[in-house]
Protein backbone atom coordinates (compact mmCIF):
# COMPACT_ATOMS: atom_id res chain seq x y z
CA UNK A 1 110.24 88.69 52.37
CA UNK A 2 111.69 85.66 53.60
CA UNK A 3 112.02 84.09 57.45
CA UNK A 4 114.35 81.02 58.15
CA UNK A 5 117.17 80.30 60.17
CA UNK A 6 120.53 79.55 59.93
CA UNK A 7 122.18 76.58 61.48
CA UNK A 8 126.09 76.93 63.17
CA UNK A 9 128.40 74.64 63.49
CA UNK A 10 128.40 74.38 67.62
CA UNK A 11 124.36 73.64 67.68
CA UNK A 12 122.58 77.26 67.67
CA UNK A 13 120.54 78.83 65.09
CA UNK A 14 120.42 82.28 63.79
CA UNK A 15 117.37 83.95 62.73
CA UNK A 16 117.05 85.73 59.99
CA UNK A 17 114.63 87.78 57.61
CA UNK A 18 114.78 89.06 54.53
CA UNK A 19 113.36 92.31 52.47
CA UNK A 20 114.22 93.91 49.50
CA UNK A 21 115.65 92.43 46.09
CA UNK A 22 116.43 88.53 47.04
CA UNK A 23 118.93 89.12 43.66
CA UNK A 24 121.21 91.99 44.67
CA UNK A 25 123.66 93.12 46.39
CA UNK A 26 123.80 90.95 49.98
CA UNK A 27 123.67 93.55 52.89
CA UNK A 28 123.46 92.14 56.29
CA UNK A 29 121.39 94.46 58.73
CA UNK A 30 122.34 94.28 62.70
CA UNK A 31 119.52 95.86 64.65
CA UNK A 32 119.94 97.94 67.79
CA UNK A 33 119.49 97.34 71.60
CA UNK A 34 117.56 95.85 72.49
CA UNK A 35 116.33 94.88 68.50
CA UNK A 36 114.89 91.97 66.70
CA UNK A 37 115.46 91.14 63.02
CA UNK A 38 111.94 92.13 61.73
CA UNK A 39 112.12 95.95 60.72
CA UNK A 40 109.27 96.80 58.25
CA UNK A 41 105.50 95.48 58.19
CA UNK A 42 105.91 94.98 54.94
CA UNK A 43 108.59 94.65 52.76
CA UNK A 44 111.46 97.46 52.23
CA UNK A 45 110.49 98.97 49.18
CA UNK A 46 113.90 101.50 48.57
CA UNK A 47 115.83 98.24 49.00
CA UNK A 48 114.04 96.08 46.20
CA UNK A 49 113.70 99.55 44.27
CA UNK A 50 118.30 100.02 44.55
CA UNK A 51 118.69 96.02 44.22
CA UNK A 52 119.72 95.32 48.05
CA UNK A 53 119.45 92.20 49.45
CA UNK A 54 118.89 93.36 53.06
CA UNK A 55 119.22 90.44 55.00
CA UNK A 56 118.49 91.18 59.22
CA UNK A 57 119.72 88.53 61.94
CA UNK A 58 118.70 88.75 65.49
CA UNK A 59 121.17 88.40 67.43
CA UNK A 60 122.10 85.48 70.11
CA UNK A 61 119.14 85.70 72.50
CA UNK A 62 117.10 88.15 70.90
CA UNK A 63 113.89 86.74 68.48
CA UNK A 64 114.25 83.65 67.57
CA UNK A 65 118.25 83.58 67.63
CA UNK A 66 119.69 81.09 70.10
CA UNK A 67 121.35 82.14 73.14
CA UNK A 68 124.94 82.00 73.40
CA UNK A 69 126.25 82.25 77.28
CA UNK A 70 129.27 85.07 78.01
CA UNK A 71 129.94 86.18 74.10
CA UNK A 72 131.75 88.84 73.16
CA UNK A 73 131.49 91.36 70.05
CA UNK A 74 134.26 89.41 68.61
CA UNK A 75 132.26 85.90 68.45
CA UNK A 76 129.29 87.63 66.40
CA UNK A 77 131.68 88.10 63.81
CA UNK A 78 132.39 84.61 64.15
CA UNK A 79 128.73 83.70 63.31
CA UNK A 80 128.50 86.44 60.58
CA UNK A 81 130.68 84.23 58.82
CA UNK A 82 129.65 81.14 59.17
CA UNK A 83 125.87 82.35 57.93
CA UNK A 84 127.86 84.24 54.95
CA UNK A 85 129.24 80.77 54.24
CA UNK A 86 125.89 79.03 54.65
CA UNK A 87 124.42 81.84 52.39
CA UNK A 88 127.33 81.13 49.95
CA UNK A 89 128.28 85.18 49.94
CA UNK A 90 131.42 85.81 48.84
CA UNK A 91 131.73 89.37 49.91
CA UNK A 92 128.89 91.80 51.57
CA UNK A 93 128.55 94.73 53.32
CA UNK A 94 126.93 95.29 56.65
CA UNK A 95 124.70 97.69 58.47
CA UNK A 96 124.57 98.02 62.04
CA UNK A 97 122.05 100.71 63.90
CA UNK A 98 122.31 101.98 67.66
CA UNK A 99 123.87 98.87 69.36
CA UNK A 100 124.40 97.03 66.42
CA UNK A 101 127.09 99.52 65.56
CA UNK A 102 129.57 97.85 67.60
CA UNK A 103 129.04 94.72 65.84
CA UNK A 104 129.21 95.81 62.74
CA UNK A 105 132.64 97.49 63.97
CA UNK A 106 133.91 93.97 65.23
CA UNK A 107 132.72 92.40 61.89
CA UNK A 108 134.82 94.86 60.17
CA UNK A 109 138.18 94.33 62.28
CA UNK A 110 137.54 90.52 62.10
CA UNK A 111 136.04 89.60 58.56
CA UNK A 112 137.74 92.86 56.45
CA UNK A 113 138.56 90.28 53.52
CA UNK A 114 134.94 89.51 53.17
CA UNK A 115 133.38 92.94 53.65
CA UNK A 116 132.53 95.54 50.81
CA UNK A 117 132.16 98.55 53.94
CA UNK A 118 129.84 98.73 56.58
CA UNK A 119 128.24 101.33 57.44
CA UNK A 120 127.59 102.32 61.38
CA UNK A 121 123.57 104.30 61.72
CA UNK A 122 123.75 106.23 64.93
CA UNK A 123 126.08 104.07 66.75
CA UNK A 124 127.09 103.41 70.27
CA UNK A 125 130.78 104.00 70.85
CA UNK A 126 133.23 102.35 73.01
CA UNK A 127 132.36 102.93 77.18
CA UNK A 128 135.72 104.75 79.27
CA UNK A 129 135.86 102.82 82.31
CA UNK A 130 132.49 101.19 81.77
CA UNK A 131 130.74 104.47 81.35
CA UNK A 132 128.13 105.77 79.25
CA UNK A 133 129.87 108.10 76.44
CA UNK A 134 129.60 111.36 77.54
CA UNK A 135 126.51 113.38 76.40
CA UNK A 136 124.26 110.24 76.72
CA UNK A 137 121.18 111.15 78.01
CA UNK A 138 119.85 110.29 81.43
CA UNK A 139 117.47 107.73 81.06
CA UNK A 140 120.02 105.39 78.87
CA UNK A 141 122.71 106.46 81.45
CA UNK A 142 120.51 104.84 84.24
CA UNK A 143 119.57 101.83 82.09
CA UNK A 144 123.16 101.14 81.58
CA UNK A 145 124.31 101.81 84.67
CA UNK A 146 121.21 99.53 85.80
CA UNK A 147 122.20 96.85 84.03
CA UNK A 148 124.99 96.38 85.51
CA UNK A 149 123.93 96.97 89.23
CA UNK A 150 120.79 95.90 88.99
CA UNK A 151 119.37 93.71 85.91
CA UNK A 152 116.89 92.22 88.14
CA UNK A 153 114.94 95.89 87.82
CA UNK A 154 115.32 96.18 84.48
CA UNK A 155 114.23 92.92 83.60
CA UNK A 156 111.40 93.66 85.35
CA UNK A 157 111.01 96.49 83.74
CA UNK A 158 110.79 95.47 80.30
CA UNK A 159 108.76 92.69 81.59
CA UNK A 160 105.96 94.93 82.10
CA UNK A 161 106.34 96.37 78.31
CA UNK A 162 106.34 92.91 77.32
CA UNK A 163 102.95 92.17 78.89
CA UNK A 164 101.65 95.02 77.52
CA UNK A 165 102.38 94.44 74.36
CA UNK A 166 101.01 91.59 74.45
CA UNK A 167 97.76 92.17 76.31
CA UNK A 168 97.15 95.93 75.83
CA UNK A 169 99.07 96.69 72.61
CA UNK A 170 96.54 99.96 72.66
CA UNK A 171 97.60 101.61 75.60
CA UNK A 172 101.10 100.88 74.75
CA UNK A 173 100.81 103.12 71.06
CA UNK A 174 98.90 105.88 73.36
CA UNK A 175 101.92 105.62 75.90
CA UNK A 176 104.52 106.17 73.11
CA UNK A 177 102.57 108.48 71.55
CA UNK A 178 102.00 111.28 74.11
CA UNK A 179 105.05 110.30 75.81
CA UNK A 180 108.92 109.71 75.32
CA UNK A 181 109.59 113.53 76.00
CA UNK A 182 113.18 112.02 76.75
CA UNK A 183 114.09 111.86 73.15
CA UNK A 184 114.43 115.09 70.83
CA UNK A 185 111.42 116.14 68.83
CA UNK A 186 113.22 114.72 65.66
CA UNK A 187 112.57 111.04 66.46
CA UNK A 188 109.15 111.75 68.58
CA UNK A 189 107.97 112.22 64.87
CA UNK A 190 108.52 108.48 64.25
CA UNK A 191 106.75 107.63 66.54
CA UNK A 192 103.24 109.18 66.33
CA UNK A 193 101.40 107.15 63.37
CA UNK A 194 99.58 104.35 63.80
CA UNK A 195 101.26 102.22 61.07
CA UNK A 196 104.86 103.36 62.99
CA UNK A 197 103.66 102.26 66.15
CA UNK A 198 102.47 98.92 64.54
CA UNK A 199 105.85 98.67 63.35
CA UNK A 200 107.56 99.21 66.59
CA UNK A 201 105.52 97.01 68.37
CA UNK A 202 106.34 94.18 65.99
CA UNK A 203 109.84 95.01 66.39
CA UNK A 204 110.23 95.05 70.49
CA UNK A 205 107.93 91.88 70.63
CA UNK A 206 110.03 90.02 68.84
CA UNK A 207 112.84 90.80 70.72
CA UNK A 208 111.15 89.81 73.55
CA UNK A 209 109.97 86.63 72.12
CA UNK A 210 111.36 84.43 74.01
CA UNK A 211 113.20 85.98 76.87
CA UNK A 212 113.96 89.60 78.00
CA UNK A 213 117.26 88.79 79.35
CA UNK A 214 119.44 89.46 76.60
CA UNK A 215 118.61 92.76 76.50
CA UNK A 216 119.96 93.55 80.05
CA UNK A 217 122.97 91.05 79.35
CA UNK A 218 124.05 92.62 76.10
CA UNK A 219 124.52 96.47 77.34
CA UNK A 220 126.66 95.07 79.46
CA UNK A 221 128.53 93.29 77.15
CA UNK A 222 128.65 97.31 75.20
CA UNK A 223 129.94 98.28 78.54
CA UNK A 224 133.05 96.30 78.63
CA UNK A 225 136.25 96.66 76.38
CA UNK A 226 135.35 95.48 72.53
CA UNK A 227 138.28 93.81 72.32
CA UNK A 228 139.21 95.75 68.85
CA UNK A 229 140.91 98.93 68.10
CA UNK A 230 138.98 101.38 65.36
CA UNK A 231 142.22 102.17 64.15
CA UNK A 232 142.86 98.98 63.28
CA UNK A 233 139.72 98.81 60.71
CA UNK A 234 140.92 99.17 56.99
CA UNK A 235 137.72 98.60 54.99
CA UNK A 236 135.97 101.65 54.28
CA UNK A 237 133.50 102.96 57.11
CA UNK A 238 130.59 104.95 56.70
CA UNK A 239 129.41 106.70 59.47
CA UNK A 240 125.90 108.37 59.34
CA UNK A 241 125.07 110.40 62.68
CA UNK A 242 122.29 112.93 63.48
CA UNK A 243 123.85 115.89 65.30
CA UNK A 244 121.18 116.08 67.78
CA UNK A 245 121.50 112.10 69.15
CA UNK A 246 120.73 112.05 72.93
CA UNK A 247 120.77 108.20 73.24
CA UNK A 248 124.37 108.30 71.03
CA UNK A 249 125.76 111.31 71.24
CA UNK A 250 127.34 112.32 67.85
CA UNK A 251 130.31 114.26 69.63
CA UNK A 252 131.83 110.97 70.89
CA UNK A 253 131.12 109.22 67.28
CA UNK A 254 133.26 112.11 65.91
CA UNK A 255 135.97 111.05 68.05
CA UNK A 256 135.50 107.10 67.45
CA UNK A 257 135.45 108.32 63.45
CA UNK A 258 138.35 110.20 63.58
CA UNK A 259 140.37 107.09 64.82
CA UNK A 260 139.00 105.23 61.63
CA UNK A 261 141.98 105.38 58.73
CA UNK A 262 139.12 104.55 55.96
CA UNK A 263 136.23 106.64 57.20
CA UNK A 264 133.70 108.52 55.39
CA UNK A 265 131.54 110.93 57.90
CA UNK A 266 127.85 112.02 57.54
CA UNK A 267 126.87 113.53 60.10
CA UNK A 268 123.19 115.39 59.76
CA UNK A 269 122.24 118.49 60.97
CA UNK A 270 119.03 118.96 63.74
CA UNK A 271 118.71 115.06 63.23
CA UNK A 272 118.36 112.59 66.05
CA UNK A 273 118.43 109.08 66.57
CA UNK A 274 115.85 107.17 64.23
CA UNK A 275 117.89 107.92 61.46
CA UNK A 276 116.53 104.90 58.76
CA UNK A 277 113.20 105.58 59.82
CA UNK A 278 113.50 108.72 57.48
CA UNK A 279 112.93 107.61 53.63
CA UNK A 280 115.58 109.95 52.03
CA UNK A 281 117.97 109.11 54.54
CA UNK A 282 117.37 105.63 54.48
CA UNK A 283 118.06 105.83 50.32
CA UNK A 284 121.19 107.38 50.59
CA UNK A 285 122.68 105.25 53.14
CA UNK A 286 121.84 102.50 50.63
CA UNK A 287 122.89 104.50 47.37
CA UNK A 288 126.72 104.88 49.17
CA UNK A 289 126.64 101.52 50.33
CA UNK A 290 126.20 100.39 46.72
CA UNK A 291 128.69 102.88 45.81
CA UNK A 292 131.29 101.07 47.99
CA UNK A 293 130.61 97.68 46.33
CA UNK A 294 131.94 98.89 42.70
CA UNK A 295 135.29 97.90 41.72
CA UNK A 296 135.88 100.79 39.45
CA UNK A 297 133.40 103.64 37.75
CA UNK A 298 133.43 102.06 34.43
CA UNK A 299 132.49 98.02 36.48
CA UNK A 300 129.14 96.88 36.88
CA UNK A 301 127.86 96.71 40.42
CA UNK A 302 129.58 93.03 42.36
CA UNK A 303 127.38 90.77 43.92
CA UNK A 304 129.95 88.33 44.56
C-alpha cells in the first residue's frame, strides 16, 4: 500500500492511497458519501491477485483532500486529470461506489478519451427537482432533504459519530452491530465482524478527519443538476446494482442505464447495497473491468 498526495495546479492537494498490484492496470476508486480513500485494513488482495492498480482519492474536503469551495461534479473530473497526468497514466478506468457514482459518470462525459470504462457500484442517480430518487429509503430521504434545510443538524449529527469514534470506538461497533435495522439484511451481514467494523471505522474517521462539513455540502451538490447528460456518455459503462438497494434504489439505476448508449447491466438478485464488500462480487467487477481494457481477444492486457 502506498499514501501520498497529489499536488494541482491552483494550490490543493489530493489524497490518495494505494492497494493492489502497484504494476497493473491503473484503476482509480471514488468512494461513496460520505467516504474517505482508505478501504481495506490491509491491502486488497483480489486486486494484487488480477494485477489492478487500485488507486482511491478522497475527494475535496473529505480525508486529507483539500477543500474546494462551490464545485461541481464536472470540476472532479477536472482534478482526475490532472492527478492522471501527475501519475503519468495514459488511459485508466474508474470505479465509483454509492455517491461516487456520479463522479465517475462526470469523469466519463468529460475525460472519455482517457478512460478504458468505468464502472458505477450501487450508484446514486440524478435527483428530479432536487428529490431523492424514488424508492430511497427514509432515513437517506431525511438526510438529504436535511441537508439542504438544515445542515446545521446534520453536522451535528455526525459530529457526535465523530466523537465516538474517536473516544468510544467500542460502543460505536456494538451500535452498528445490533442496530442499522434501516438497511436490508443483505448488507447488515457486513457489518457484524469485528475486523468489518474495524474497517468501517477506519473508513468514516477518515472522512471525518478534518472536518464533517463536506459531507453535508456534497449531497447537496448530488441534489442539484450534474450538469451532464448519460446519454451523452460513449465509453463503455458497467453498471453493477443489487436488486434489493434501499439507500439506491436499483429501479431508478435501470432507468439512468437505459439512457446509457454503451452500457453493460448487472444487476444482482436479493443483493443490497455493500456490494464490494462481497469477495466474489468484488472479483468480477474487477475481472470485467480488465476485460474492458483489452484491445482485441488475441492483445495482451494495456496498461498504457
Amino acid at each position: 500500500m502506498r499514501d501520498y498526495k497529489i499536488p494541482l495546479a491552483d494550490g490543493r492537494k489530493l489524497a490518495v492511497m494505494e492497494y493492489g498490484d502497484k504494476q497493473g492496470l491503473p484503476v482509480m476508486f471514488f468512494h461513496g458519501t460520505p467516504g474517505s480513500r482508505l478501504l481495506f485494513l490491509d491491502d486488497d488482495e483480489i486486486s494484487k491477485a488480477l494485477g489492478i492498480r487500485l488507486i482511491s482519492l478522497d475527494r475535496p474536503g473529505f480525508g486529507l483532500s483539500d477543500q474546494k469551495p462551490n464545485r461541481t461534479l464536472l470540476d472532479w473530473a477536472d482534478d482526475i486529470n490532472e492527478a492522471a497526468d501527475f501519475l503519468k497514466l495514459d488511459r485508466f478506468s474508474i470505479i465509483g461506489v454509492s455517491g461516487g457514482g456520479a463522479f465517475a459518470a462526470a469523469c466519463a462525459y468529460k475525460l472519455a478519451p482517457r478512460l478504458h470504462s468505468v464502472s458505477l457500484i450501487a450508484s446514486t442517480t440524478p435527483f428530479v427537482n432536487g428529490k431523492s430518487p424514488k424508492g430511497t429509503m427514509t432515513a437517506n430521504k431525511i438526510a438529504f432533504f436535511l441537508a439542504r434545510k438544515a445542515p446545521w443538524l446534520i453536522k451535528a449529527s455526525y459530529r457526535s459519530t465523530k466523537k465516538l469514534l474517536e473516544k468510544q470506538p467500542e460502543k460505536f461497533m456494538e451500535q452498528n452491530k445490533k442496530g442499522n435495522k434501516h438497511l436490508h439484511e443483505w448488507d447488515r451481514q457486513f457489518l457484524q465482524t469485528d475486523e468489518q467494523l474495524k474497517g468501517l471505522m477506519m473508513h468514516m474517521g477518515e472522512a471525518f478527519r478534518v472536518s464533517v462539513d463536506e459531507c453535508v455540502n456534497e449531497p447537496v451538490l448530488l441534489s442539484k443538476p450534474w450538469g451532464f447528460s448519460f446519454k451523452d456518455i460513449t465509453i463503455p459503462v458497467d453498471v453493477w446494482h443489487g436488486e434489493e438497494d434501499r439507500m439506491a434504489p436499483a429501479a431508478e439505476m435501470k432507468k439512468a442505464a437505459a439512457a446509457i448508449p454503451n452500457c453493460h447491466t448487472h444487476f444482482i438478485a436479493k443483493a443490497g447495497h455493500f456490494l464490494i464488500d462481497d469477495h466474489q462480487i468484488w472479483t468480477e467487477i474487477l475481472t470485467a473491468i480488465l476485460k474492458r481494457s483489452v484491445k482485441k481477444p488475441s492483445d495482451k492486457l494495456s496498461f498504457v
